[in-house]
PDB file of N, CA and C in Angstrom:
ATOM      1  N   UNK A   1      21.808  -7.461   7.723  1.00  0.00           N
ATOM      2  CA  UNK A   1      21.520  -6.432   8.697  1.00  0.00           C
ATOM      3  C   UNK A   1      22.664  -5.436   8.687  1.00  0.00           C
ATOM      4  N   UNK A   2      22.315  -4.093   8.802  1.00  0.00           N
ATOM      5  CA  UNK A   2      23.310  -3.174   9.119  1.00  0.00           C
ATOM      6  C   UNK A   2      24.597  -3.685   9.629  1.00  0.00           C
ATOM      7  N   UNK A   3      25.447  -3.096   9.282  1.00  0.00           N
ATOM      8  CA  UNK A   3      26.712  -3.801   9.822  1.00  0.00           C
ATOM      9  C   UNK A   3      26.792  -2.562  11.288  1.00  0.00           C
ATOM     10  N   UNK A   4      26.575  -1.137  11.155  1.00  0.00           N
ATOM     11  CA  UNK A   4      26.788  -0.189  12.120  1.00  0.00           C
ATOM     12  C   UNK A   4      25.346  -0.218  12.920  1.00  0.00           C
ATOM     13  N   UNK A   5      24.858  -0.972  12.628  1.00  0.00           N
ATOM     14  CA  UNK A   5      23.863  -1.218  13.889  1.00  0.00           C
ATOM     15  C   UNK A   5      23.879  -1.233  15.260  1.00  0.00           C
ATOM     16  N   UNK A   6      23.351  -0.822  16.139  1.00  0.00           N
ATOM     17  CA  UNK A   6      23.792  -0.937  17.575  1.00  0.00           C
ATOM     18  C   UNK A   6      23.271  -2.420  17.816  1.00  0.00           C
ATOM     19  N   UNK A   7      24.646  -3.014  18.668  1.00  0.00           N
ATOM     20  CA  UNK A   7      24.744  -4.197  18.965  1.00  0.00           C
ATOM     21  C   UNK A   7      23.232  -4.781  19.650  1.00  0.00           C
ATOM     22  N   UNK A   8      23.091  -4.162  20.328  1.00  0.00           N
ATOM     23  CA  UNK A   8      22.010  -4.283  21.471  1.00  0.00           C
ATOM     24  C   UNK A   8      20.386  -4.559  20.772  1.00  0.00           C
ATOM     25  N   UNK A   9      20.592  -3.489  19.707  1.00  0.00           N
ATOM     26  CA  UNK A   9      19.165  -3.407  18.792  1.00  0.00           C
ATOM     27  C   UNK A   9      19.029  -4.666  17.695  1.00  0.00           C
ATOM     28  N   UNK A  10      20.266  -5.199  17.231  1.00  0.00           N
ATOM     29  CA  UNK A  10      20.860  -6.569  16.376  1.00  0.00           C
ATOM     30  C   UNK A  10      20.475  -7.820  17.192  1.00  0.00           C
ATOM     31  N   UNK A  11      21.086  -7.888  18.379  1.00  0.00           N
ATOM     32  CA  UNK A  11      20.874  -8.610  19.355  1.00  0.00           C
ATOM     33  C   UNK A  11      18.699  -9.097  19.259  1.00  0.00           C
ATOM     34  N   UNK A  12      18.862  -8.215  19.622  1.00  0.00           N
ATOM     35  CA  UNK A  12      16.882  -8.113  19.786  1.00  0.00           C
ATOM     36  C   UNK A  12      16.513  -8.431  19.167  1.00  0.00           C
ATOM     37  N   UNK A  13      16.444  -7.921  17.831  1.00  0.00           N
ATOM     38  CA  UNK A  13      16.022  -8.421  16.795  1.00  0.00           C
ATOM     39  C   UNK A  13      15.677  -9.420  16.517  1.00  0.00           C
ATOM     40  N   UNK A  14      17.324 -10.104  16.089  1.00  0.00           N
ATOM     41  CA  UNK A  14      17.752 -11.446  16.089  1.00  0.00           C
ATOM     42  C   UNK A  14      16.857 -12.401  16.658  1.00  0.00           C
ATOM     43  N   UNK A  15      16.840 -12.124  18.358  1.00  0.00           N
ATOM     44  CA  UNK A  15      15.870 -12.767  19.257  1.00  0.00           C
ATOM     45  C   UNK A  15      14.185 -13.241  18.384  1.00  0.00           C
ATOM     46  N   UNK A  16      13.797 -11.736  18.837  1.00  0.00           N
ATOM     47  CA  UNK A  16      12.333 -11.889  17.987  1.00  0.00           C
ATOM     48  C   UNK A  16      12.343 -12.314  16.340  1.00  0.00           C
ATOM     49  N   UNK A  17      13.240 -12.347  15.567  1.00  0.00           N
ATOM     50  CA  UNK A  17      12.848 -12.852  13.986  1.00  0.00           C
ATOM     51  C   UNK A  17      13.529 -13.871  13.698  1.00  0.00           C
ATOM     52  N   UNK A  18      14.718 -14.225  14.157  1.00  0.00           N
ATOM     53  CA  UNK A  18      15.816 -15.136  13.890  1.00  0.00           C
ATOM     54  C   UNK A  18      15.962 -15.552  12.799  1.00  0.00           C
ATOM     55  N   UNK A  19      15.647 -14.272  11.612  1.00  0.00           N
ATOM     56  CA  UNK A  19      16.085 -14.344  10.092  1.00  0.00           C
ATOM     57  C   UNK A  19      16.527 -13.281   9.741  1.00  0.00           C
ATOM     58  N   UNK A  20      17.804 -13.470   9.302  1.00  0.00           N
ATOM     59  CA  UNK A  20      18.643 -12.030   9.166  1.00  0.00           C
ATOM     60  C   UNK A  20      17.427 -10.923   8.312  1.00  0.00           C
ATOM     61  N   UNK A  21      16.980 -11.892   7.303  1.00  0.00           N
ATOM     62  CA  UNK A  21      16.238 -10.800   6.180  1.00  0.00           C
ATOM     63  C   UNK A  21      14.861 -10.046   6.752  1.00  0.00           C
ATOM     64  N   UNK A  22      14.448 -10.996   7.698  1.00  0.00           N
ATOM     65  CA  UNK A  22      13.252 -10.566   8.659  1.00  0.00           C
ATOM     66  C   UNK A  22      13.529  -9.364   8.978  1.00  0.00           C
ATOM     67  N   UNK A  23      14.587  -9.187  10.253  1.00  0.00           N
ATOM     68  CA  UNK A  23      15.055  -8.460  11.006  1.00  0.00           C
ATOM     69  C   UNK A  23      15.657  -7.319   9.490  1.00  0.00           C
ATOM     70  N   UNK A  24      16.004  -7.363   8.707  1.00  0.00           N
ATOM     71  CA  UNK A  24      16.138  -6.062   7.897  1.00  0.00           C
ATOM     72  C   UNK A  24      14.835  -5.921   7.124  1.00  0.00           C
ATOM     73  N   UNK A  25      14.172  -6.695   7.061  1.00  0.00           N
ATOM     74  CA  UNK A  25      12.688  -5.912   6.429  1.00  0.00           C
ATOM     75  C   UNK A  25      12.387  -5.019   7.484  1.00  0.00           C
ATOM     76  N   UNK A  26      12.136  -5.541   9.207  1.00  0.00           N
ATOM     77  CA  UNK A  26      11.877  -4.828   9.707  1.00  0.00           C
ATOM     78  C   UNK A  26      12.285  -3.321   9.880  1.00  0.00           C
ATOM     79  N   UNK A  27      13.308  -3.175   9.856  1.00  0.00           N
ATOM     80  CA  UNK A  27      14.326  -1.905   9.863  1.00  0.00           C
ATOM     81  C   UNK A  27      14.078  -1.164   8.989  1.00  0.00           C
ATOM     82  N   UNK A  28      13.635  -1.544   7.357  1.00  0.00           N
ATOM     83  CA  UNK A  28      13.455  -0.496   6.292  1.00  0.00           C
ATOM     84  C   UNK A  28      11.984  -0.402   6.567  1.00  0.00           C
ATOM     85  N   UNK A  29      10.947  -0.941   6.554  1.00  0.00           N
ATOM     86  CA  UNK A  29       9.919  -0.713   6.486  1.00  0.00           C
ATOM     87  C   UNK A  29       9.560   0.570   7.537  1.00  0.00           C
ATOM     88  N   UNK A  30       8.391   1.321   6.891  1.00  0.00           N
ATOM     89  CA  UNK A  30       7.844   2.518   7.775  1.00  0.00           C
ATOM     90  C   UNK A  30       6.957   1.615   8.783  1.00  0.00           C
ATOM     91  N   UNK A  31       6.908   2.826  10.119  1.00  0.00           N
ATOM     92  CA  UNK A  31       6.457   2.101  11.281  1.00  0.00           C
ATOM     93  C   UNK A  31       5.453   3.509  12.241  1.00  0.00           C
ATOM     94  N   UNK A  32       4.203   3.036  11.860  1.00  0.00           N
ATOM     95  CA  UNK A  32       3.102   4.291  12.640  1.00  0.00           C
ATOM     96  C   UNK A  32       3.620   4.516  13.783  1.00  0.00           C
ATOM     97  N   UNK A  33       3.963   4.348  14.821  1.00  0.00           N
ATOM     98  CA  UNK A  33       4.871   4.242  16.017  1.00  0.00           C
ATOM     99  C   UNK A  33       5.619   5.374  15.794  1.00  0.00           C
ATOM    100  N   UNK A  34       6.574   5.414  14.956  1.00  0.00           N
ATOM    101  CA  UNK A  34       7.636   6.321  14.463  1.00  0.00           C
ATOM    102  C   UNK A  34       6.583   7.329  13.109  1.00  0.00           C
ATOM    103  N   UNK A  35       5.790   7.481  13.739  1.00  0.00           N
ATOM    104  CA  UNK A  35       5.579   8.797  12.689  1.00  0.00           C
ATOM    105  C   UNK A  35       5.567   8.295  11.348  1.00  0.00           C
ATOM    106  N   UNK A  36       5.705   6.965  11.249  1.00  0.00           N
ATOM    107  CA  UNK A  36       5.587   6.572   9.569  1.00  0.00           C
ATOM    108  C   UNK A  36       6.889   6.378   8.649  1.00  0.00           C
ATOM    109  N   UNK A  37       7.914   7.099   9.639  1.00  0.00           N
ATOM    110  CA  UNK A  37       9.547   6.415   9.256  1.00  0.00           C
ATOM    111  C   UNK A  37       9.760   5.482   9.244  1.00  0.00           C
ATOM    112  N   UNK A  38      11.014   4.443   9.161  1.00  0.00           N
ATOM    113  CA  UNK A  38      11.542   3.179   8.771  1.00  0.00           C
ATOM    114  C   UNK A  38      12.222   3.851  10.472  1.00  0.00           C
ATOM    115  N   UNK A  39      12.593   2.722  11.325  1.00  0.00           N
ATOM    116  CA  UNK A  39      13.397   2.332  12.222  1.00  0.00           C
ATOM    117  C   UNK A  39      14.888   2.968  11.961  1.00  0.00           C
ATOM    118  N   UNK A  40      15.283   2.451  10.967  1.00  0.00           N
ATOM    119  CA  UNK A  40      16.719   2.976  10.100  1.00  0.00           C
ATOM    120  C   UNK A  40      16.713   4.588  10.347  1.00  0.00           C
ATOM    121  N   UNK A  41      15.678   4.996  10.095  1.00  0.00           N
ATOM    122  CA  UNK A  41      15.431   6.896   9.541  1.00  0.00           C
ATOM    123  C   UNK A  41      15.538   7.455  11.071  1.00  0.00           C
ATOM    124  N   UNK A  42      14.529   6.351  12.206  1.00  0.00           N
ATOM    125  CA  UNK A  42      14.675   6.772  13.529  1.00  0.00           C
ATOM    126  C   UNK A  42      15.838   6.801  14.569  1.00  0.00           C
ATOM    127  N   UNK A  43      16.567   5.979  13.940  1.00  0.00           N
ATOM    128  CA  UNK A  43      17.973   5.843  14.607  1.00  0.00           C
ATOM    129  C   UNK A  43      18.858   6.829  14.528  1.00  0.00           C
ATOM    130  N   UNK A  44      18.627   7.131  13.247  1.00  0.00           N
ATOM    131  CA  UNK A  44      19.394   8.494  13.269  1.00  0.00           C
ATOM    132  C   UNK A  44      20.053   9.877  14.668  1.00  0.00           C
ATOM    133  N   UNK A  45      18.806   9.235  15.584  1.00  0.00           N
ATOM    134  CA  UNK A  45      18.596  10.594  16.498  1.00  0.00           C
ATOM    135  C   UNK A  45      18.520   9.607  18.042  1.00  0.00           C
ATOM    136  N   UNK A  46      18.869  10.449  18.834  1.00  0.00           N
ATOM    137  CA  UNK A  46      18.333   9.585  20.069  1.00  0.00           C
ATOM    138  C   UNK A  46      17.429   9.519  20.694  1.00  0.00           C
ATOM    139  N   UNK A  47      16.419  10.121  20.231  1.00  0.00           N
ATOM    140  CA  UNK A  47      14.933  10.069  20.512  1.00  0.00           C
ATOM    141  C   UNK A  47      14.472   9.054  19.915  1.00  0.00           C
ATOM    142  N   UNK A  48      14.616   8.996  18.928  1.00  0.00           N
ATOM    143  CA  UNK A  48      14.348   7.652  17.762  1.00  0.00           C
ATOM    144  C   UNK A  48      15.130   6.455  18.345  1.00  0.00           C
ATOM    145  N   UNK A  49      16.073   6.398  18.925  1.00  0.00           N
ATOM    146  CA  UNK A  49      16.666   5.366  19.552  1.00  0.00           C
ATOM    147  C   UNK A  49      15.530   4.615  20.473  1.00  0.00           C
ATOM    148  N   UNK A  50      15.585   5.604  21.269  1.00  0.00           N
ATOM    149  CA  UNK A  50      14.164   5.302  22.459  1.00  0.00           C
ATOM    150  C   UNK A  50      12.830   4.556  21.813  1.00  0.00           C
ATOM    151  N   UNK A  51      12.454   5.339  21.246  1.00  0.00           N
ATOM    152  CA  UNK A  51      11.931   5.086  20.144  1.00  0.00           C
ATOM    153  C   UNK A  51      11.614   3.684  19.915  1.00  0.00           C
ATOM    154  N   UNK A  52      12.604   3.432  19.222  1.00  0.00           N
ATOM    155  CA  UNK A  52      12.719   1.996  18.378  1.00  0.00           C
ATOM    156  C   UNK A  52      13.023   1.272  19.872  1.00  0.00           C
ATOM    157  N   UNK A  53      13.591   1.356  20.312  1.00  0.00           N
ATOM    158  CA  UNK A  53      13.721   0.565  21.721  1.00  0.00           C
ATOM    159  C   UNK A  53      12.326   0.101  22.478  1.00  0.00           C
ATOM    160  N   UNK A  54      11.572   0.973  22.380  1.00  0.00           N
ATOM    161  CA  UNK A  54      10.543   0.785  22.864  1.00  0.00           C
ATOM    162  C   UNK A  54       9.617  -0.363  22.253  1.00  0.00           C
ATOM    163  N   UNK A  55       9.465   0.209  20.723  1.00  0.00           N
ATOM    164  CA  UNK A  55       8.658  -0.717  19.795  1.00  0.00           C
ATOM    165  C   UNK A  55       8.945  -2.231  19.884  1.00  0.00           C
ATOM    166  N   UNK A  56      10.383  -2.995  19.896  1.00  0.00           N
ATOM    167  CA  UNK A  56      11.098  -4.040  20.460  1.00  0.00           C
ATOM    168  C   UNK A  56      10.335  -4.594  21.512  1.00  0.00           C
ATOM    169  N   UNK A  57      10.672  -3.765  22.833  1.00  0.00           N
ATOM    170  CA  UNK A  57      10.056  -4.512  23.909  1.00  0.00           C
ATOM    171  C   UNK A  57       8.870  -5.032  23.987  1.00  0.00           C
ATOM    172  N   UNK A  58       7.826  -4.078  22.704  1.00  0.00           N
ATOM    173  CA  UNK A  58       6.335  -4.164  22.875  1.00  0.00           C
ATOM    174  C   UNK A  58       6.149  -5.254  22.095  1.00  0.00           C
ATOM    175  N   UNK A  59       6.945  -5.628  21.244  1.00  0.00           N
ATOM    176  CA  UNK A  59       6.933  -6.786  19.985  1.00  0.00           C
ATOM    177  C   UNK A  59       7.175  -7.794  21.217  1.00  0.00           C
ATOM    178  N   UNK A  60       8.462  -8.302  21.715  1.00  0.00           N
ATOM    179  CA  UNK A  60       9.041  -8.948  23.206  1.00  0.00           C
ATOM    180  C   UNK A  60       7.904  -9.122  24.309  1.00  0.00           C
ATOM    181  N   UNK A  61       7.772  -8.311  24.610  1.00  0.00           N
ATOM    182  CA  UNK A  61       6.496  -8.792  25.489  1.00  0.00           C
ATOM    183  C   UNK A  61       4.776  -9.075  24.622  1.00  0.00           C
ATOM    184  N   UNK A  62       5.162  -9.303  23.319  1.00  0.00           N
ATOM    185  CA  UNK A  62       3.961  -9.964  22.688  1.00  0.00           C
ATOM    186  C   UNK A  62       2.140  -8.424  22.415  1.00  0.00           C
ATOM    187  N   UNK A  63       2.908  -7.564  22.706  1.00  0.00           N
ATOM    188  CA  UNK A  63       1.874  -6.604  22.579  1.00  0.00           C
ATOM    189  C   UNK A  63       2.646  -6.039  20.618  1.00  0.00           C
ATOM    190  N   UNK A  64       1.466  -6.422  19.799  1.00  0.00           N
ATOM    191  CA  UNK A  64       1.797  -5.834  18.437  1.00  0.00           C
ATOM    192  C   UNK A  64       0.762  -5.095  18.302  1.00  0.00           C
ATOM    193  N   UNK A  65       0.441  -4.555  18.762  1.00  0.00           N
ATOM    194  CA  UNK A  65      -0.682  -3.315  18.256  1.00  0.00           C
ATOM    195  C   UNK A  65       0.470  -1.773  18.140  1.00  0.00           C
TER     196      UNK A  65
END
């Protein structure tokens, strides 16, 4: 996983995949959510932060659509 990752978003992850390689497939892979970017591409910005923050919780509270 990213080493400059935000702690918080590592953390989560972690939680929901509890496989390092999981949790970085997730991150490169494109995500309809994000317009079809990778998580990685969305972070970039802090909208994309939100963003990806959001997608997390919805994974976390068991909603994957």
């Amino acid at each position: 996983m990213n080493e400059n990752l935000d702690v918080e978003i590592k953390s989560r992850l972690m939680t929901i995949f509890n496989d390092k390689a999981l949790c970085d497939d997730w991150l490169r892979n494109n995500k309809k959510p994000l317009g079809g970017i990778s998580p990685l591409e969305a972070l970039k910005t802090a909208d994309g932060k939100t963003k990806v923050l959001e997608i997390i919780a919805r994974i976390e509270t068991g909603d994957f659509s």
